[in-house]
C-alpha atoms as a PDB file:
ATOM      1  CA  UNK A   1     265.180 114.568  45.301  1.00  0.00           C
ATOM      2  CA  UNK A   2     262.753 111.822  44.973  1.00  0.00           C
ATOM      3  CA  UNK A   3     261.553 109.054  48.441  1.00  0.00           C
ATOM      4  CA  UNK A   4     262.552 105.443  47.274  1.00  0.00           C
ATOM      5  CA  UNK A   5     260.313 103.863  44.947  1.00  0.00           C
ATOM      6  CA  UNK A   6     258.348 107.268  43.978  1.00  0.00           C
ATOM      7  CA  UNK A   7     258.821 109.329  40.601  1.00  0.00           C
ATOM      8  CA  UNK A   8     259.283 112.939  40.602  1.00  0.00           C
ATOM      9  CA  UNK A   9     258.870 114.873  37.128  1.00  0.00           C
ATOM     10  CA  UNK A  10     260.889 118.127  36.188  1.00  0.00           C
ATOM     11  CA  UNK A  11     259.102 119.875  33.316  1.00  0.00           C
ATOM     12  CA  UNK A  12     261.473 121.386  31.191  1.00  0.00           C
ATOM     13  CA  UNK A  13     260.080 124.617  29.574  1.00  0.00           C
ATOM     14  CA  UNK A  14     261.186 125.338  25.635  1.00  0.00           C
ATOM     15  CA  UNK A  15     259.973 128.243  23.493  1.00  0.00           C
ATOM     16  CA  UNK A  16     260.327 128.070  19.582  1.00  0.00           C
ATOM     17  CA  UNK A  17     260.676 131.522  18.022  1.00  0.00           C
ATOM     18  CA  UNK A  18     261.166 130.550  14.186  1.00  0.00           C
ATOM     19  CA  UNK A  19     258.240 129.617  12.194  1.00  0.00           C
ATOM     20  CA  UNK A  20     259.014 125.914  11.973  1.00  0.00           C
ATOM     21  CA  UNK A  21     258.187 123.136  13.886  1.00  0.00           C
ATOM     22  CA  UNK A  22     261.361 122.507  16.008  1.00  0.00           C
ATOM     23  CA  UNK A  23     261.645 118.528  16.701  1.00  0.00           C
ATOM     24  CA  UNK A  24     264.195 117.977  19.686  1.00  0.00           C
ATOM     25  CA  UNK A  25     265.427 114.450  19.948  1.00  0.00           C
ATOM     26  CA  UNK A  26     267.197 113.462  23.699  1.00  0.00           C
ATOM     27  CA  UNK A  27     269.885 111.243  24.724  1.00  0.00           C
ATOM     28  CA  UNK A  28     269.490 110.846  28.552  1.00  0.00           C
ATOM     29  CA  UNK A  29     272.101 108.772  30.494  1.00  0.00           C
ATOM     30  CA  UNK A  30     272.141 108.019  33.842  1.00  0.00           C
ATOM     31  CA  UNK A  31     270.279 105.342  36.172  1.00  0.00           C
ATOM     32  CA  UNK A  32     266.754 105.926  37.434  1.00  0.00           C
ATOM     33  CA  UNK A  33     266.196 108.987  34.882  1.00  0.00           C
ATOM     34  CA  UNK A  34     263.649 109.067  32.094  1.00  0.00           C
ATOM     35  CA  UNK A  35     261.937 110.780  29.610  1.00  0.00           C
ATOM     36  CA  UNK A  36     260.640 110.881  26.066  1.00  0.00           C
ATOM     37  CA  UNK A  37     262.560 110.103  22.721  1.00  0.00           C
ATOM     38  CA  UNK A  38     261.402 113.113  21.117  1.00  0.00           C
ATOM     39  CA  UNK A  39     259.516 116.029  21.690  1.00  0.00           C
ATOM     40  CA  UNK A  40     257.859 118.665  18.472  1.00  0.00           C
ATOM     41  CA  UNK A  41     257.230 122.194  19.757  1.00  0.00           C
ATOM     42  CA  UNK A  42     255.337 124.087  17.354  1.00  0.00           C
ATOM     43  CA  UNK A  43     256.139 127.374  15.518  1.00  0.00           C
ATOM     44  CA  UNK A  44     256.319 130.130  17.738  1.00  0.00           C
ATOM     45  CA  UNK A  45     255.104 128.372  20.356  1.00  0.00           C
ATOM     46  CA  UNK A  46     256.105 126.589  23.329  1.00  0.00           C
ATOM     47  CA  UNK A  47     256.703 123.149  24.851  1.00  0.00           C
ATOM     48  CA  UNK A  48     258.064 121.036  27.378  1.00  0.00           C
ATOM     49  CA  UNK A  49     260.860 118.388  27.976  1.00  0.00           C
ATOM     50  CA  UNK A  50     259.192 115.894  31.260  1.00  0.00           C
ATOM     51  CA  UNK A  51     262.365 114.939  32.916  1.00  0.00           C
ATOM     52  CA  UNK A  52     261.499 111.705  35.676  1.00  0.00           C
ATOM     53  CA  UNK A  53     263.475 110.223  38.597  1.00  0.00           C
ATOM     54  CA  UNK A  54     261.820 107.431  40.095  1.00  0.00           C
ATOM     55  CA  UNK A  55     264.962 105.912  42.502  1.00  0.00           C
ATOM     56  CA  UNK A  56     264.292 102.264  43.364  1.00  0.00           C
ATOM     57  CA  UNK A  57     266.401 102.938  46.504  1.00  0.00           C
ATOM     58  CA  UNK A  58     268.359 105.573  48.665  1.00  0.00           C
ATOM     59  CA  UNK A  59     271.190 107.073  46.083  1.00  0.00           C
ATOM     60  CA  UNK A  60     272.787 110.040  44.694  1.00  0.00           C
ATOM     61  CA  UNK A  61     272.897 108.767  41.096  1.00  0.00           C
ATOM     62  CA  UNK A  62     274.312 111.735  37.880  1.00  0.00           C
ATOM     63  CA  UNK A  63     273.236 111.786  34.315  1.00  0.00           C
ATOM     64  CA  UNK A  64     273.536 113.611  31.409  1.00  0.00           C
ATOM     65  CA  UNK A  65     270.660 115.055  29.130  1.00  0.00           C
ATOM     66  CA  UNK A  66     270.788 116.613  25.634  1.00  0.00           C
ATOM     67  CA  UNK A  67     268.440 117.791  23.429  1.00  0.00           C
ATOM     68  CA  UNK A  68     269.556 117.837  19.884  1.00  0.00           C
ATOM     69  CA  UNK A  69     267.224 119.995  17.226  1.00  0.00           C
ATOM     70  CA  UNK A  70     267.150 118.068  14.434  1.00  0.00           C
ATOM     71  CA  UNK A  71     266.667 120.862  11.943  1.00  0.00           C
ATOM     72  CA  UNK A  72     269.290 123.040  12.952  1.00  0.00           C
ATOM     73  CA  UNK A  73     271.874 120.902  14.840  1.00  0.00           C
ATOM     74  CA  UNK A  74     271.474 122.797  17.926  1.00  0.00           C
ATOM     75  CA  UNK A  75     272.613 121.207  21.116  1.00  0.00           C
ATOM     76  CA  UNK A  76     270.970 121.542  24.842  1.00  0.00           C
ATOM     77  CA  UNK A  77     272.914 119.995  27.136  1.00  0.00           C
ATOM     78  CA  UNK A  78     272.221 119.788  30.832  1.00  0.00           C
ATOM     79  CA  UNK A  79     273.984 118.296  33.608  1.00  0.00           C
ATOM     80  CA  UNK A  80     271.462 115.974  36.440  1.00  0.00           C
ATOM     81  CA  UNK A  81     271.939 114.881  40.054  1.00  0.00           C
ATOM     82  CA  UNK A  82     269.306 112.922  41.316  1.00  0.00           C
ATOM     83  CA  UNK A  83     268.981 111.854  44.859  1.00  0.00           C
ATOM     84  CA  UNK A  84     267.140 108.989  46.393  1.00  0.00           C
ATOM     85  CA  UNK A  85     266.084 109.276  49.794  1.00  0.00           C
ATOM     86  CA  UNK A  86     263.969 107.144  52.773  1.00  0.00           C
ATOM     87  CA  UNK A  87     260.814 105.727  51.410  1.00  0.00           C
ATOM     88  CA  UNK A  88     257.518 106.942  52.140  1.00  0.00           C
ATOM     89  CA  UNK A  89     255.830 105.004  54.421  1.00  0.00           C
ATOM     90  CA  UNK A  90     253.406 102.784  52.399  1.00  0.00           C
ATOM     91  CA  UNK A  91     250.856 101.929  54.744  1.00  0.00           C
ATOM     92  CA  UNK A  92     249.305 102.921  58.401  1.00  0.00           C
ATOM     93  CA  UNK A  93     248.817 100.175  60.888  1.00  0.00           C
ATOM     94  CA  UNK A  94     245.942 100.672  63.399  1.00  0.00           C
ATOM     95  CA  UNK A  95     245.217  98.195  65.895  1.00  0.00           C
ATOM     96  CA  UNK A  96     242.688  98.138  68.574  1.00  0.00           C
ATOM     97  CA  UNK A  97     242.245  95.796  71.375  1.00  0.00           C
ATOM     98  CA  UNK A  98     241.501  95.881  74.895  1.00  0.00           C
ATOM     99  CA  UNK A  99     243.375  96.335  78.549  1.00  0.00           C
ATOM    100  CA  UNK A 100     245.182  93.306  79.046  1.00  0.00           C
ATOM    101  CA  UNK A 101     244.722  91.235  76.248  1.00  0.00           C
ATOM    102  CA  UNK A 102     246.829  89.600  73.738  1.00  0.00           C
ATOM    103  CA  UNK A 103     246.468  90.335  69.991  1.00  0.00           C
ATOM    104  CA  UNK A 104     248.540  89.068  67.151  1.00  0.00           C
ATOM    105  CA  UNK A 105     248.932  91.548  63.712  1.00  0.00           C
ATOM    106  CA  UNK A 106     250.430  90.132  60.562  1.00  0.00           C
ATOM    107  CA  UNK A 107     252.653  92.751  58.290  1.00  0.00           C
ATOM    108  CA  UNK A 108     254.223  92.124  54.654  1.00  0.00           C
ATOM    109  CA  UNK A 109     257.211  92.594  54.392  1.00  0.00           C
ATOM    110  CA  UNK A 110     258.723  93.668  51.073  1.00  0.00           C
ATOM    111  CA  UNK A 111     262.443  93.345  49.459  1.00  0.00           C
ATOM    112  CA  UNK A 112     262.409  95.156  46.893  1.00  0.00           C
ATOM    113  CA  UNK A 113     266.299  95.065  46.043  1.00  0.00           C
ATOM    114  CA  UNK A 114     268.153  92.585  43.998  1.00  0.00           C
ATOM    115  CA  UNK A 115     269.525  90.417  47.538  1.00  0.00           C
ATOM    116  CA  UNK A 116     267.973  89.165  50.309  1.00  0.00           C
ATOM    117  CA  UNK A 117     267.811  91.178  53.820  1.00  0.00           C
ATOM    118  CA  UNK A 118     267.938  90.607  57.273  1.00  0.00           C
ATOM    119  CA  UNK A 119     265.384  93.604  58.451  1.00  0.00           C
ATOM    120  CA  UNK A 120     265.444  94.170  62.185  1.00  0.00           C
ATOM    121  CA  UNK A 121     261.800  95.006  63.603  1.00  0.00           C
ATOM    122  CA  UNK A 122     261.535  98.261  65.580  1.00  0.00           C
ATOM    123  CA  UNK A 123     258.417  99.460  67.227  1.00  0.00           C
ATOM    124  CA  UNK A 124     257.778 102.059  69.818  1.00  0.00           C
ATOM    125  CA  UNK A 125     254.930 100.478  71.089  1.00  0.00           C
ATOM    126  CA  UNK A 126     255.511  99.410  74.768  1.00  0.00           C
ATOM    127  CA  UNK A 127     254.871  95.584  75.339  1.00  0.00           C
ATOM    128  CA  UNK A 128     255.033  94.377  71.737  1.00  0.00           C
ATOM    129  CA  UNK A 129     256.690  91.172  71.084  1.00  0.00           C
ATOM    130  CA  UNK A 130     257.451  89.297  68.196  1.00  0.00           C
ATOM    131  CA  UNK A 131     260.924  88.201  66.137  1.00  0.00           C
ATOM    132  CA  UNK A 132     263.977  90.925  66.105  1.00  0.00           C
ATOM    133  CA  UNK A 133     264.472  90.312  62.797  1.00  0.00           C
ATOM    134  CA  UNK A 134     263.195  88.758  59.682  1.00  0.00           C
ATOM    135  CA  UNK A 135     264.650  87.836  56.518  1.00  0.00           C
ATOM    136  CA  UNK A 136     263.359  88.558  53.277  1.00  0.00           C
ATOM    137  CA  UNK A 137     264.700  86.980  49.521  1.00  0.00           C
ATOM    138  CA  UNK A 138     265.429  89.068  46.846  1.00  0.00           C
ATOM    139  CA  UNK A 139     262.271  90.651  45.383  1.00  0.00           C
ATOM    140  CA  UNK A 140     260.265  88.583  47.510  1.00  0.00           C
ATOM    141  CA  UNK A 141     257.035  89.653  50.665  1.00  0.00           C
ATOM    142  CA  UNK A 142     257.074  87.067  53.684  1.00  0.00           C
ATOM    143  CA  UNK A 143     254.728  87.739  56.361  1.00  0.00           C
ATOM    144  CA  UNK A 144     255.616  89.213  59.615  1.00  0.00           C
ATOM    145  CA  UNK A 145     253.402  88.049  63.101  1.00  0.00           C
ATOM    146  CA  UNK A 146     253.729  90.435  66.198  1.00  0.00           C
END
């Protein structure tokens, strides 16, 4: 499980009892997954796989990994669900002013998908005012004023 636009890594732990090098190549399917080509673990030693999911939005997205051994013909296979969820929030937002005066804040505004979107503003704030919505291109930042 990984927030929207952040990577999380699953290290993948692999011990190599013989007393050759054992060179694991991957084949990794599935969208937002990554990881290295190729991995060497040496002789009787021990290693890693780095498995990454960095979702670009909220989904539940499946892959496939396997790690072949090139030496032997040896075949890891392993099943992955990855799951995007909310975004982190990016920024905080303080603003000070005083009793009964009137202060404007600007805000960017990011679309980070492949279409525009109509956002709609929500605050909870009492007495803020400003657009209830504001459209934003595809891979674009406007400029919101409250």
């Amino acid at each position: 499980m990984a927030p929207a636009r952040q990577r999380v890594e699953q290290v993948i732990p692999i011990h190599n009892a013989t007393d050759d090098p054992m060179v694991l190549r991957s084949t990794l399917t599935g969208k937002y997954f990554s990881g290295p080509p190729e991995v060497t673990i040496p002789p009787k030693g021990e290693g890693a796989y780095s498995l990454s999911f960095e979702p670009s939005w909220i989904a539940r997205v499946e892959g496939k990994l396997e790690l072949a051994n090139q030496r032997t013909g040896e075949l890891m296979k392993y099943t992955l669900t990855g799951v995007g969820v909310e975004p982190l929030a990016e920024s905080k937002l303080q603003i000070q002013c005083k009793a009964r005066s009137t202060v404007t804040r600007d805000v960017k505004v990011t679309n980070y998908g492949p279409t525009p979107v109509l956002y709609t503003i929500e605050s909870d704030l009492p007495n803020i005012s400003g657009l209830p919505t504001v459209q934003v291109g595809a891979r674009q930042t406007v400029t919101y004023s409250f």
